[in-house]
C-alpha atoms as a PDB file:
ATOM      1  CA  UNK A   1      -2.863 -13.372   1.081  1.00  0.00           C
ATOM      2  CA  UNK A   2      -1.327 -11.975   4.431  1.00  0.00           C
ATOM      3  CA  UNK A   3       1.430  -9.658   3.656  1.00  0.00           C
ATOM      4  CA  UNK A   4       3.810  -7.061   5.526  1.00  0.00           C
ATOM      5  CA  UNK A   5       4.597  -3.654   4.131  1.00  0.00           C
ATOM      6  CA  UNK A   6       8.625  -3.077   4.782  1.00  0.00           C
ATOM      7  CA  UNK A   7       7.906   0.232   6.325  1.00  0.00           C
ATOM      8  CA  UNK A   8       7.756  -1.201   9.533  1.00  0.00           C
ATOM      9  CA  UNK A   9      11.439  -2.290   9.408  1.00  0.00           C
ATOM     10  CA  UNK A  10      12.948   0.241   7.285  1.00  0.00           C
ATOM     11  CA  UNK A  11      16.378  -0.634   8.665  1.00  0.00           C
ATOM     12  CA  UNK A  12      16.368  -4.452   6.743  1.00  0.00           C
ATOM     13  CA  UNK A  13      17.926  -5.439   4.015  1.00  0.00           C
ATOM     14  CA  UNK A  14      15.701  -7.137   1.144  1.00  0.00           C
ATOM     15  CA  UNK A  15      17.105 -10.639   2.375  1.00  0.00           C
ATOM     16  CA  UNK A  16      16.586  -9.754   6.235  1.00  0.00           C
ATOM     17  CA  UNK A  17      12.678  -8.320   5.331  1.00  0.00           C
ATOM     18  CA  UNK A  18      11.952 -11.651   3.272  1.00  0.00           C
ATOM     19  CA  UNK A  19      13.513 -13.627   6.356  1.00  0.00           C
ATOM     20  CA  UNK A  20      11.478 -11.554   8.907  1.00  0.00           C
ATOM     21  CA  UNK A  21       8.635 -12.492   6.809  1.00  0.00           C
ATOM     22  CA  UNK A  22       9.006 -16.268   6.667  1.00  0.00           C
ATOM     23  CA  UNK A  23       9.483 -16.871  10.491  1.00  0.00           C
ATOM     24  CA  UNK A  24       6.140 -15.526  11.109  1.00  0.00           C
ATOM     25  CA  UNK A  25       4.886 -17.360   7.737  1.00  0.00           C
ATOM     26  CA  UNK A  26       3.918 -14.323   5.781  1.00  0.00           C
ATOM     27  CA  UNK A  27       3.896 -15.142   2.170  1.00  0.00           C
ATOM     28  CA  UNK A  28       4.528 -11.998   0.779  1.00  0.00           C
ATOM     29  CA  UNK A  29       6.248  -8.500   1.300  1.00  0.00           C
ATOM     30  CA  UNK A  30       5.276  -4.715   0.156  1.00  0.00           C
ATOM     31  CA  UNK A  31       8.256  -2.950   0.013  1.00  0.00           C
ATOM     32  CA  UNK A  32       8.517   0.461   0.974  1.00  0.00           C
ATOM     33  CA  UNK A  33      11.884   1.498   2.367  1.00  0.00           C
ATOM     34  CA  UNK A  34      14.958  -0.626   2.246  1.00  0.00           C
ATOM     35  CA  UNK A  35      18.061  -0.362   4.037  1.00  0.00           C
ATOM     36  CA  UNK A  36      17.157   3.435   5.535  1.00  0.00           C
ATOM     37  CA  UNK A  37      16.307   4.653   2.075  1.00  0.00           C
ATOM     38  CA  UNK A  38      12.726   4.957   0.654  1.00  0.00           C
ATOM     39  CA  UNK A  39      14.694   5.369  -2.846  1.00  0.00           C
ATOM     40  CA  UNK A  40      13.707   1.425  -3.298  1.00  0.00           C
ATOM     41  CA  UNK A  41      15.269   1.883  -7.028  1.00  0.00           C
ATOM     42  CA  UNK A  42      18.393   3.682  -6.290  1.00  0.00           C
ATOM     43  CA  UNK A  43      18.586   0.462  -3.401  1.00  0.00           C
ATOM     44  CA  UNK A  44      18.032  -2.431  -6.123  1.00  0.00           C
ATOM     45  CA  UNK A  45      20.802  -0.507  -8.246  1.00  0.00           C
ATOM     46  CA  UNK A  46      23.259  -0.317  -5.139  1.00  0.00           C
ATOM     47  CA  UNK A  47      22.806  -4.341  -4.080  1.00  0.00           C
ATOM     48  CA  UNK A  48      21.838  -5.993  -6.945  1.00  0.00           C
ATOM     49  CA  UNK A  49      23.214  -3.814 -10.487  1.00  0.00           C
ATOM     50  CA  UNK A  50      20.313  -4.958 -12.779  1.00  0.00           C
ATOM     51  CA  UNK A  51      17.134  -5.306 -12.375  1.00  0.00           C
ATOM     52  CA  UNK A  52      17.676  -9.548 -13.959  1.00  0.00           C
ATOM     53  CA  UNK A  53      19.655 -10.251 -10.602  1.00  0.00           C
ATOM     54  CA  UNK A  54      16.892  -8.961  -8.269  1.00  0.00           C
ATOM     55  CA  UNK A  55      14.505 -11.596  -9.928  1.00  0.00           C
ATOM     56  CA  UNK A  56      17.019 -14.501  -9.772  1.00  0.00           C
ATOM     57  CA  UNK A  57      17.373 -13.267  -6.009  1.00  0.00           C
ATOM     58  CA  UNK A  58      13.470 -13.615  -5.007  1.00  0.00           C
ATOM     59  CA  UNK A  59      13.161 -16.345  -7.336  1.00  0.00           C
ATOM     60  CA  UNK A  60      15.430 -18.149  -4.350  1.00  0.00           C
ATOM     61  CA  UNK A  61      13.262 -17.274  -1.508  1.00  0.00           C
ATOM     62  CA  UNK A  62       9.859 -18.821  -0.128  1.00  0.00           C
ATOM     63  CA  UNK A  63       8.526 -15.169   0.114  1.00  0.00           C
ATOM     64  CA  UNK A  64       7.160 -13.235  -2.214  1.00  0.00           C
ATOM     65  CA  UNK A  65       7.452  -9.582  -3.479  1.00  0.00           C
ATOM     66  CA  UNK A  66       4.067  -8.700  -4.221  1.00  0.00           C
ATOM     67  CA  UNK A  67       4.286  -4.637  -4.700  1.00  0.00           C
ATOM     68  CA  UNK A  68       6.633  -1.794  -4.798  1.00  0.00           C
ATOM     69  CA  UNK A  69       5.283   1.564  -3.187  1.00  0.00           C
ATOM     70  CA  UNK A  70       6.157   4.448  -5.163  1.00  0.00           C
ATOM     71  CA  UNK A  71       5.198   8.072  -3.819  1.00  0.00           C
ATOM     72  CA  UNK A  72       3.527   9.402  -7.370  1.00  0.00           C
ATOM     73  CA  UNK A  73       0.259  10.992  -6.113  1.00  0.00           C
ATOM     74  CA  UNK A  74      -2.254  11.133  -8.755  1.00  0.00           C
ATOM     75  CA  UNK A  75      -2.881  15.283  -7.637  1.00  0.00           C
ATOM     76  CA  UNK A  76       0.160  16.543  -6.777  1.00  0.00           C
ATOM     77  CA  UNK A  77       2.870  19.268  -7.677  1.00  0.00           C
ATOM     78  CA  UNK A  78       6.091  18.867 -10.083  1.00  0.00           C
ATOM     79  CA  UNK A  79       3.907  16.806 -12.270  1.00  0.00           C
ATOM     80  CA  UNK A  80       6.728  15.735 -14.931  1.00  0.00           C
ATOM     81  CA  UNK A  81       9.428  15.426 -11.981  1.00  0.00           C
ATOM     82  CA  UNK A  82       6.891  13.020 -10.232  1.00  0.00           C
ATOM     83  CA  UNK A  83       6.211  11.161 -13.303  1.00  0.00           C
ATOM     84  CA  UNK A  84       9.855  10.641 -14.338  1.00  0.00           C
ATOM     85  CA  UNK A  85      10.867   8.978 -10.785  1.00  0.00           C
ATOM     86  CA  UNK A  86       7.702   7.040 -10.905  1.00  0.00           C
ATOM     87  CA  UNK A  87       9.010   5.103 -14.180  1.00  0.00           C
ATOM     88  CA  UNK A  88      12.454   4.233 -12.853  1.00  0.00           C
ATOM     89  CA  UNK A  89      10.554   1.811 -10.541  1.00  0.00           C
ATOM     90  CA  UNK A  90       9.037  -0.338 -13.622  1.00  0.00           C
ATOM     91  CA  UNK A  91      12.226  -2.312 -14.962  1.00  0.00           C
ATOM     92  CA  UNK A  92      12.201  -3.585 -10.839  1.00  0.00           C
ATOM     93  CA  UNK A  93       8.579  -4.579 -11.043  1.00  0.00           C
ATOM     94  CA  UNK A  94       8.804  -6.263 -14.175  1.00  0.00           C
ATOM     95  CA  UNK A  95      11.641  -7.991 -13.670  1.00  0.00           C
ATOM     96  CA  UNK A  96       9.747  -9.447 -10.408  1.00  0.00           C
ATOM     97  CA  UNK A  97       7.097 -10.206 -12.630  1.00  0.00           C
ATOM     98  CA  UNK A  98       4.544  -7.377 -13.307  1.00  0.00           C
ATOM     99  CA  UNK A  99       3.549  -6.514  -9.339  1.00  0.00           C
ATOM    100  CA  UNK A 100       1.448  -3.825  -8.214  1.00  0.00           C
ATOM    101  CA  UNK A 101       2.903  -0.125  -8.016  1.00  0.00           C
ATOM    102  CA  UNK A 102       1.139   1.748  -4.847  1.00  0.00           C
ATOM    103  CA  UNK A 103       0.113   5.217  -5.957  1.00  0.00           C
ATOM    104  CA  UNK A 104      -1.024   7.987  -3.891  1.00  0.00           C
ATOM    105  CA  UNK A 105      -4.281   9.356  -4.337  1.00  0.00           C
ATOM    106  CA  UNK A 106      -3.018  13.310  -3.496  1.00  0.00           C
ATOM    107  CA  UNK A 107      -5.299  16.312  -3.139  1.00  0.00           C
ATOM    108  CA  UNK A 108      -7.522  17.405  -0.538  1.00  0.00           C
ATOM    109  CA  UNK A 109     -11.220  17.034  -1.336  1.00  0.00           C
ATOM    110  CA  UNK A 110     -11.341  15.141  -5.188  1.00  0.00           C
ATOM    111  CA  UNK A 111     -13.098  18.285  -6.690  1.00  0.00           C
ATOM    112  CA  UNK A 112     -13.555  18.861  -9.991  1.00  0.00           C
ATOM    113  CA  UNK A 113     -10.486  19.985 -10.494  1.00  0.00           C
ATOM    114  CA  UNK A 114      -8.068  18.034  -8.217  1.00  0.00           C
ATOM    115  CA  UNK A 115     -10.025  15.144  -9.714  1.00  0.00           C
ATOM    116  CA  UNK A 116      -9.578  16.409 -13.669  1.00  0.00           C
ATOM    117  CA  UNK A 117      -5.768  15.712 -12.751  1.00  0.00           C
ATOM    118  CA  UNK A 118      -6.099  12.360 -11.144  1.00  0.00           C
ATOM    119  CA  UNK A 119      -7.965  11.201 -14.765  1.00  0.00           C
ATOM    120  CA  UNK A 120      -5.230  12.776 -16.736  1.00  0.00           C
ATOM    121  CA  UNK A 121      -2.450  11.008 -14.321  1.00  0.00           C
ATOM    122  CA  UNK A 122      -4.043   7.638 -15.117  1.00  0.00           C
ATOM    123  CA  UNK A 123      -4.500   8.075 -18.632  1.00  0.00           C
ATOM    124  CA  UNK A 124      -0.691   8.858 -19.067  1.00  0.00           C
ATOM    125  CA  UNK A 125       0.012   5.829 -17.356  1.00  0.00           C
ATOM    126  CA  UNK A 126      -2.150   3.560 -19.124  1.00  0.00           C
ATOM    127  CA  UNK A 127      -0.406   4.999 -22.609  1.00  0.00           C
ATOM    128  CA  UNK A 128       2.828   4.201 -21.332  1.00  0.00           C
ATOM    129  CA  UNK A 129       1.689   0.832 -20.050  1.00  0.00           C
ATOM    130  CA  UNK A 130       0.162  -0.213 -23.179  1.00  0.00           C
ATOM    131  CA  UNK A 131       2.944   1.305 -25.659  1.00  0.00           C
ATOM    132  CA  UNK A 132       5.576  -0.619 -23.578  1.00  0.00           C
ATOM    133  CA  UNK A 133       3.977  -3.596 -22.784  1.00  0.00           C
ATOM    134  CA  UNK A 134       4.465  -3.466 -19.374  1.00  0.00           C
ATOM    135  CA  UNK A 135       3.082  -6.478 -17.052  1.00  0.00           C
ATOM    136  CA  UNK A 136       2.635  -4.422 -13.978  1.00  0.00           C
ATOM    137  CA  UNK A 137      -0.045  -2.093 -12.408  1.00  0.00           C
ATOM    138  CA  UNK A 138      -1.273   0.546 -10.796  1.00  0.00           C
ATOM    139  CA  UNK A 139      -3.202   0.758  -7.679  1.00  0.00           C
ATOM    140  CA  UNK A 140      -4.851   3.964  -6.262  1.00  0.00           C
ATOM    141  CA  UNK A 141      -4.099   4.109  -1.998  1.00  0.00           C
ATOM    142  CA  UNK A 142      -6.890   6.039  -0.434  1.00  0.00           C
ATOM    143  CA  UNK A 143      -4.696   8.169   1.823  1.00  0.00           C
ATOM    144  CA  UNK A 144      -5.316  11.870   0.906  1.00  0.00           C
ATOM    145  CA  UNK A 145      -8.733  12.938  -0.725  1.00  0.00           C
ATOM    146  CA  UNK A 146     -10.462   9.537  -1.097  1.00  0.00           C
ATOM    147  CA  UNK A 147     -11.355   9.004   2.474  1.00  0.00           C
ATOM    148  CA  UNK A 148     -15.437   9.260   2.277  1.00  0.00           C
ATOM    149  CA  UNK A 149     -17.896   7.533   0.184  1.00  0.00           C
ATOM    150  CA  UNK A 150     -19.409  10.931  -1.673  1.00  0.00           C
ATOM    151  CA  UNK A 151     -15.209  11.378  -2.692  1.00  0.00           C
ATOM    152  CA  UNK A 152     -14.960   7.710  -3.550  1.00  0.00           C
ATOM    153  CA  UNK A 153     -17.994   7.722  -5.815  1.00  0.00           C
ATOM    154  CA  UNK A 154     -16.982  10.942  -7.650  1.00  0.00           C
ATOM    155  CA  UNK A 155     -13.221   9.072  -8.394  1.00  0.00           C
ATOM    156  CA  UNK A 156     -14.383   6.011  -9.411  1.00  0.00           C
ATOM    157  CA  UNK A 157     -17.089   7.530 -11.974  1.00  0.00           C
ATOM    158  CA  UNK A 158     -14.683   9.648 -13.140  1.00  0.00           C
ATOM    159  CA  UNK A 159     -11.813   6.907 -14.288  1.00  0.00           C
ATOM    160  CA  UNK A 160     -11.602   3.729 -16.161  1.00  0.00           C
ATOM    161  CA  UNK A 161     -14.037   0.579 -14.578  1.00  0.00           C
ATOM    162  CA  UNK A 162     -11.305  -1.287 -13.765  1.00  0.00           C
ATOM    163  CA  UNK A 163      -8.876   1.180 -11.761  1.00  0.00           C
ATOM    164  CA  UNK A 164      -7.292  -0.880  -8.627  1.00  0.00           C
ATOM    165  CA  UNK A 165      -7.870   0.442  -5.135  1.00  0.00           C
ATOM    166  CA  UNK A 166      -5.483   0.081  -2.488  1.00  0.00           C
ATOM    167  CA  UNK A 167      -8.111   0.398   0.575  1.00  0.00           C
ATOM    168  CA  UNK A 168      -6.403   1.875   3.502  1.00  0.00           C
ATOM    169  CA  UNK A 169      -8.851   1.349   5.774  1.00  0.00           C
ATOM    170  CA  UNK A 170      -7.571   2.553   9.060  1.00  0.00           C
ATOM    171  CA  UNK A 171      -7.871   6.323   6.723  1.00  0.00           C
ATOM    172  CA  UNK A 172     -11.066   6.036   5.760  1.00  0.00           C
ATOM    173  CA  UNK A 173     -12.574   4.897   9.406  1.00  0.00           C
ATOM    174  CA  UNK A 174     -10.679   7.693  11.560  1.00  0.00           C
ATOM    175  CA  UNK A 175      -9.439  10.461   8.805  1.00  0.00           C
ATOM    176  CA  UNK A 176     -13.111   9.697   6.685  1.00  0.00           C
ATOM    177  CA  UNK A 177     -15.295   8.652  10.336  1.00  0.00           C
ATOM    178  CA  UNK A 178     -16.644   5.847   8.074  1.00  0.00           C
ATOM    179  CA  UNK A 179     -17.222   2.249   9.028  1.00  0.00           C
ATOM    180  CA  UNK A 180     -15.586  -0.191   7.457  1.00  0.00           C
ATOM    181  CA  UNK A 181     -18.940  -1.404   5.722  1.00  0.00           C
ATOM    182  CA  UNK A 182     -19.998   1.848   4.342  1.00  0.00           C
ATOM    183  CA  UNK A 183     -16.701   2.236   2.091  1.00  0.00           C
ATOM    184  CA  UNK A 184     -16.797  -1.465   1.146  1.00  0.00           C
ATOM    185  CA  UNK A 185     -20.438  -0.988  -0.231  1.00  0.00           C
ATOM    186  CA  UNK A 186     -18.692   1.679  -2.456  1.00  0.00           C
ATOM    187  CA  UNK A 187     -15.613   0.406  -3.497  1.00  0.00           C
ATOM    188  CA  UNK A 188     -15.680  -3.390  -3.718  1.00  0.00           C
ATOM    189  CA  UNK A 189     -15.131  -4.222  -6.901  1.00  0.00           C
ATOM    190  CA  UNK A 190     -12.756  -2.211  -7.249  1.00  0.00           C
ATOM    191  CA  UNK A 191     -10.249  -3.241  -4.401  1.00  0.00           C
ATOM    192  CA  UNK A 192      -7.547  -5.099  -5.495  1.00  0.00           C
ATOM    193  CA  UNK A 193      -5.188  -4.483  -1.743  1.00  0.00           C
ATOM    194  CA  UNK A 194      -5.699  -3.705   1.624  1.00  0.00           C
ATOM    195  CA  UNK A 195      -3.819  -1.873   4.337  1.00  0.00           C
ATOM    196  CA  UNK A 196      -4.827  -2.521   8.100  1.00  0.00           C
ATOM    197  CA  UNK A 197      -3.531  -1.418  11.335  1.00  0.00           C
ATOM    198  CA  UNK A 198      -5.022  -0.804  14.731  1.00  0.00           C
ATOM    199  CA  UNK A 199      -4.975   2.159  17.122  1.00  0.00           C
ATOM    200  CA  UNK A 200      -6.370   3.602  20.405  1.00  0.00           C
ATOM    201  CA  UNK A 201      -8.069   7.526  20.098  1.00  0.00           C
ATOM    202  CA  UNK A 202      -5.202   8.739  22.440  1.00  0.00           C
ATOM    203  CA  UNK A 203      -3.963  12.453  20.974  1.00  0.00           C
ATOM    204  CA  UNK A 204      -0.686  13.312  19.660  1.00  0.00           C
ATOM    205  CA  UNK A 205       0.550  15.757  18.216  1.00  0.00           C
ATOM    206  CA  UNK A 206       0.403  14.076  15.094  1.00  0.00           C
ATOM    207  CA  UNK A 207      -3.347  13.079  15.189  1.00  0.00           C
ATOM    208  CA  UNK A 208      -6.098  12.252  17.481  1.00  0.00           C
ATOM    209  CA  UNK A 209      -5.198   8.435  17.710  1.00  0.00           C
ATOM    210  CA  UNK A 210      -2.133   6.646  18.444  1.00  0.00           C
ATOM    211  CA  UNK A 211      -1.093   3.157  16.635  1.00  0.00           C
ATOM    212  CA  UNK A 212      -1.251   0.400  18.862  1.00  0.00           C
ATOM    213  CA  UNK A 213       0.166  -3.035  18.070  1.00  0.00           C
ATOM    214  CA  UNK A 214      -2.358  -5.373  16.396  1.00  0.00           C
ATOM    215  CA  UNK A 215      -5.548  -6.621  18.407  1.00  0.00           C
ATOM    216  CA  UNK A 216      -4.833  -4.369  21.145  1.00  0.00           C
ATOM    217  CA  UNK A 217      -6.448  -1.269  19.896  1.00  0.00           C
ATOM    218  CA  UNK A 218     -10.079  -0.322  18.996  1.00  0.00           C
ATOM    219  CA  UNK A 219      -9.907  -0.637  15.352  1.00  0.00           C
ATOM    220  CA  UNK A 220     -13.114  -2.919  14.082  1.00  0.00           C
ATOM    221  CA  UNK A 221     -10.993  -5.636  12.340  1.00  0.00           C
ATOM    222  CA  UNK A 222     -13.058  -8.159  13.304  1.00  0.00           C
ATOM    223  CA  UNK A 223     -16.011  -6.681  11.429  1.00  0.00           C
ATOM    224  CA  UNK A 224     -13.537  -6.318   8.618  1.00  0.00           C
ATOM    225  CA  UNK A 225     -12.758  -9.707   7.797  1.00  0.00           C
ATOM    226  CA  UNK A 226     -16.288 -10.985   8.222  1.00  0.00           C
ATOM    227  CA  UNK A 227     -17.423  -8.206   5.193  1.00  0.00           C
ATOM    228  CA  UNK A 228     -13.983 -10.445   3.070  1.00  0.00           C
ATOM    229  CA  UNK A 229     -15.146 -13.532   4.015  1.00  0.00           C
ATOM    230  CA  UNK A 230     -18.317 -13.139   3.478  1.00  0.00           C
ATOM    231  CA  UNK A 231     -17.308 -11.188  -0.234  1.00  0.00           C
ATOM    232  CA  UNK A 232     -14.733 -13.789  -0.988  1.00  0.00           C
ATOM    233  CA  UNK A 233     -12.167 -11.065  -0.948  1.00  0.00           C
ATOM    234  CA  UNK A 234      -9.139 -12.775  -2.614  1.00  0.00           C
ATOM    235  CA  UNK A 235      -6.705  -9.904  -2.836  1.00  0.00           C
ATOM    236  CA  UNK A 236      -3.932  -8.938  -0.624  1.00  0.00           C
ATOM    237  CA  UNK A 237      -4.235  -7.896   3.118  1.00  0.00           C
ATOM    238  CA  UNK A 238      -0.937  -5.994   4.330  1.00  0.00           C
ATOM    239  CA  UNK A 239       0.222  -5.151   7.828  1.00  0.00           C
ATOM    240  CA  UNK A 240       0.958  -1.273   7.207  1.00  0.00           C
ATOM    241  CA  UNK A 241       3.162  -0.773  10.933  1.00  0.00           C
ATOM    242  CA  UNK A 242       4.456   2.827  10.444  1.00  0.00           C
ATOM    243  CA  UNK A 243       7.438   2.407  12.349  1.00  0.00           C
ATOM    244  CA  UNK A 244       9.299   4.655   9.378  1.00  0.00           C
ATOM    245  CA  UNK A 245       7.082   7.363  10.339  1.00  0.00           C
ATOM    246  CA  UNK A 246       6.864   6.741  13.802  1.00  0.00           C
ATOM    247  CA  UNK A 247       9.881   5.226  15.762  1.00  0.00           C
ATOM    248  CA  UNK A 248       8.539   4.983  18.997  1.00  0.00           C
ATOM    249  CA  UNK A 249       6.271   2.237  18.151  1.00  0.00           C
ATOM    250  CA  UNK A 250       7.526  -1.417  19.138  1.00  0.00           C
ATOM    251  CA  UNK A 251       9.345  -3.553  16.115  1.00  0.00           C
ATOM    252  CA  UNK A 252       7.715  -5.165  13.453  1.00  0.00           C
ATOM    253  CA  UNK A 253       8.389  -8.238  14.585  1.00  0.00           C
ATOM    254  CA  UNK A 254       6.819  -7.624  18.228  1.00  0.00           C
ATOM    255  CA  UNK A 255       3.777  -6.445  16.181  1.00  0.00           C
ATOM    256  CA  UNK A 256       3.376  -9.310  14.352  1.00  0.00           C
ATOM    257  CA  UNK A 257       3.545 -11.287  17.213  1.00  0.00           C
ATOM    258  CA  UNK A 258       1.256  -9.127  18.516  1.00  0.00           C
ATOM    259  CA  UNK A 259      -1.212 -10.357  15.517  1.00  0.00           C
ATOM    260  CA  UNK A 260      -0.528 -13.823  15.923  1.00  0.00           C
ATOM    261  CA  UNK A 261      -1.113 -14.038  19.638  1.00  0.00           C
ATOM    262  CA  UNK A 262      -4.881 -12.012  19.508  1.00  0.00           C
ATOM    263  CA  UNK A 263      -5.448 -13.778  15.966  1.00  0.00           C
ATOM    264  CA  UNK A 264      -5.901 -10.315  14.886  1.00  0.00           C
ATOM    265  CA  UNK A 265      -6.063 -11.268  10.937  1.00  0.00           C
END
């Protein structure tokens, strides 16, 4: 399924982001940031009251919803602070039907001890999951510490069999230098989402690459979806366009016209 994630029009409204995403026939939305605010549940509380009228809302529209991105890292700081604003997004994403909750993996290199916390930060929410009965899950973004294969293999020996991976895989080819095939031989059956984007190596002072709208960069995407098709990859793909982070880029909607012109995805 071809998604968007909402963080490349952080400006929209809920009903504006699920339009956006049916006149370029996306069938589903990640949502990120809402209306300015990255506070997605103190936005559902503001527009819709409860979290019953947010589901009769998307129940209306040809889009779907199909994850809410909360910023819980597994390592992190303010552990119990963390935890307690991760929960208040679970009566949204049940009421939309159990969707995935993007978690951050956190730390720097997954040693033993940055990696002792991840296990612990999964455990608690797997207790709370299965005490409350809750329909929706967790999935593990490689963004901070799981960017190489020897980090990857280390995490995913370390937690449950079946812990979700959000793949980010523009992170693990330029922050990691791994090819896209190298982290898939690690981590396939355990990837439940996907992130793309593409980029030129032009320096900033952010990083030694610059986004580029899709197909015109140097990212291998093509290489990409040959390893899903060939794997029958059945999960999500999402459009990550970080124009939250970084407003000079173009709109959303110029990049995925971008997309649709090079057939990028």
């Amino acid at each position: 399924m071809r998604v968007f994630s909402s963080l490349g029009c952080p400006g929209l409204s809920l009903k504006e982001t699920l339009a956006l995403a049916a006149r370029h026939r996306i069938e589903g939305v990640e949502l990120r940031a809402l209306g300015g605010t990255l506070d997605l549940p103190a936005y559902f509380r503001r527009e819709f009251g409860e979290p019953a009228a947010l589901a009769d809302f998307v129940a209306t529209q040809a889009v779907r919803v199909v994850g809410l991105d909360s910023s819980l890292r597994l390592v992190g700081r303010d552990e119990a602070r963390a935890r307690d604003e991760f929960l208040t997004f679970i009566p949204w994403a049940e009421a939309l039907g159990g969707v995935w909750l993007r978690v951050f993996d956190g730390g720097k290199s997954m040693d033993g001890r940055e990696l002792g916390q991840a296990v612990d930060t999964i455990a608690w929410w797997r207790r709370q999951q299965a005490e409350n009965g809750w329909r929706s899950g967790i999935m593990v973004e490689t963004h901070d510490s799981l960017l190489t294969v020897s980090a990857l293999r280390r995490f995913l020996d370390a937690v449950p069999q079946d812990t979700a991976l959000l793949w980010d895989t523009h992170h693990t080819w330029k922050g990691g230098g791994e090819e896209p095939e190298q982290t898939w031989s690690v981590i396939y059956n355990n990837v439940s989402y996907i992130h793309v984007k593409d980029s030129v190596a032009k320096t900033t002072s952010r990083a030694d690459y610059s986004y580029v709208p899709p197909g015109s960069g140097t990212y291998p995407m093509a290489r990409l979806l040959e390893i899903l098709r060939r794997e029958r990859y059945a999960g999500v793909l999402s459009l990550e366009w970080e124009k939250q982070w970084h407003p000079e880029l173009p709109s959303l909607d110029e990049a995925l016209v971008s997309a649709e012109k090079t057939q990028w995805w």
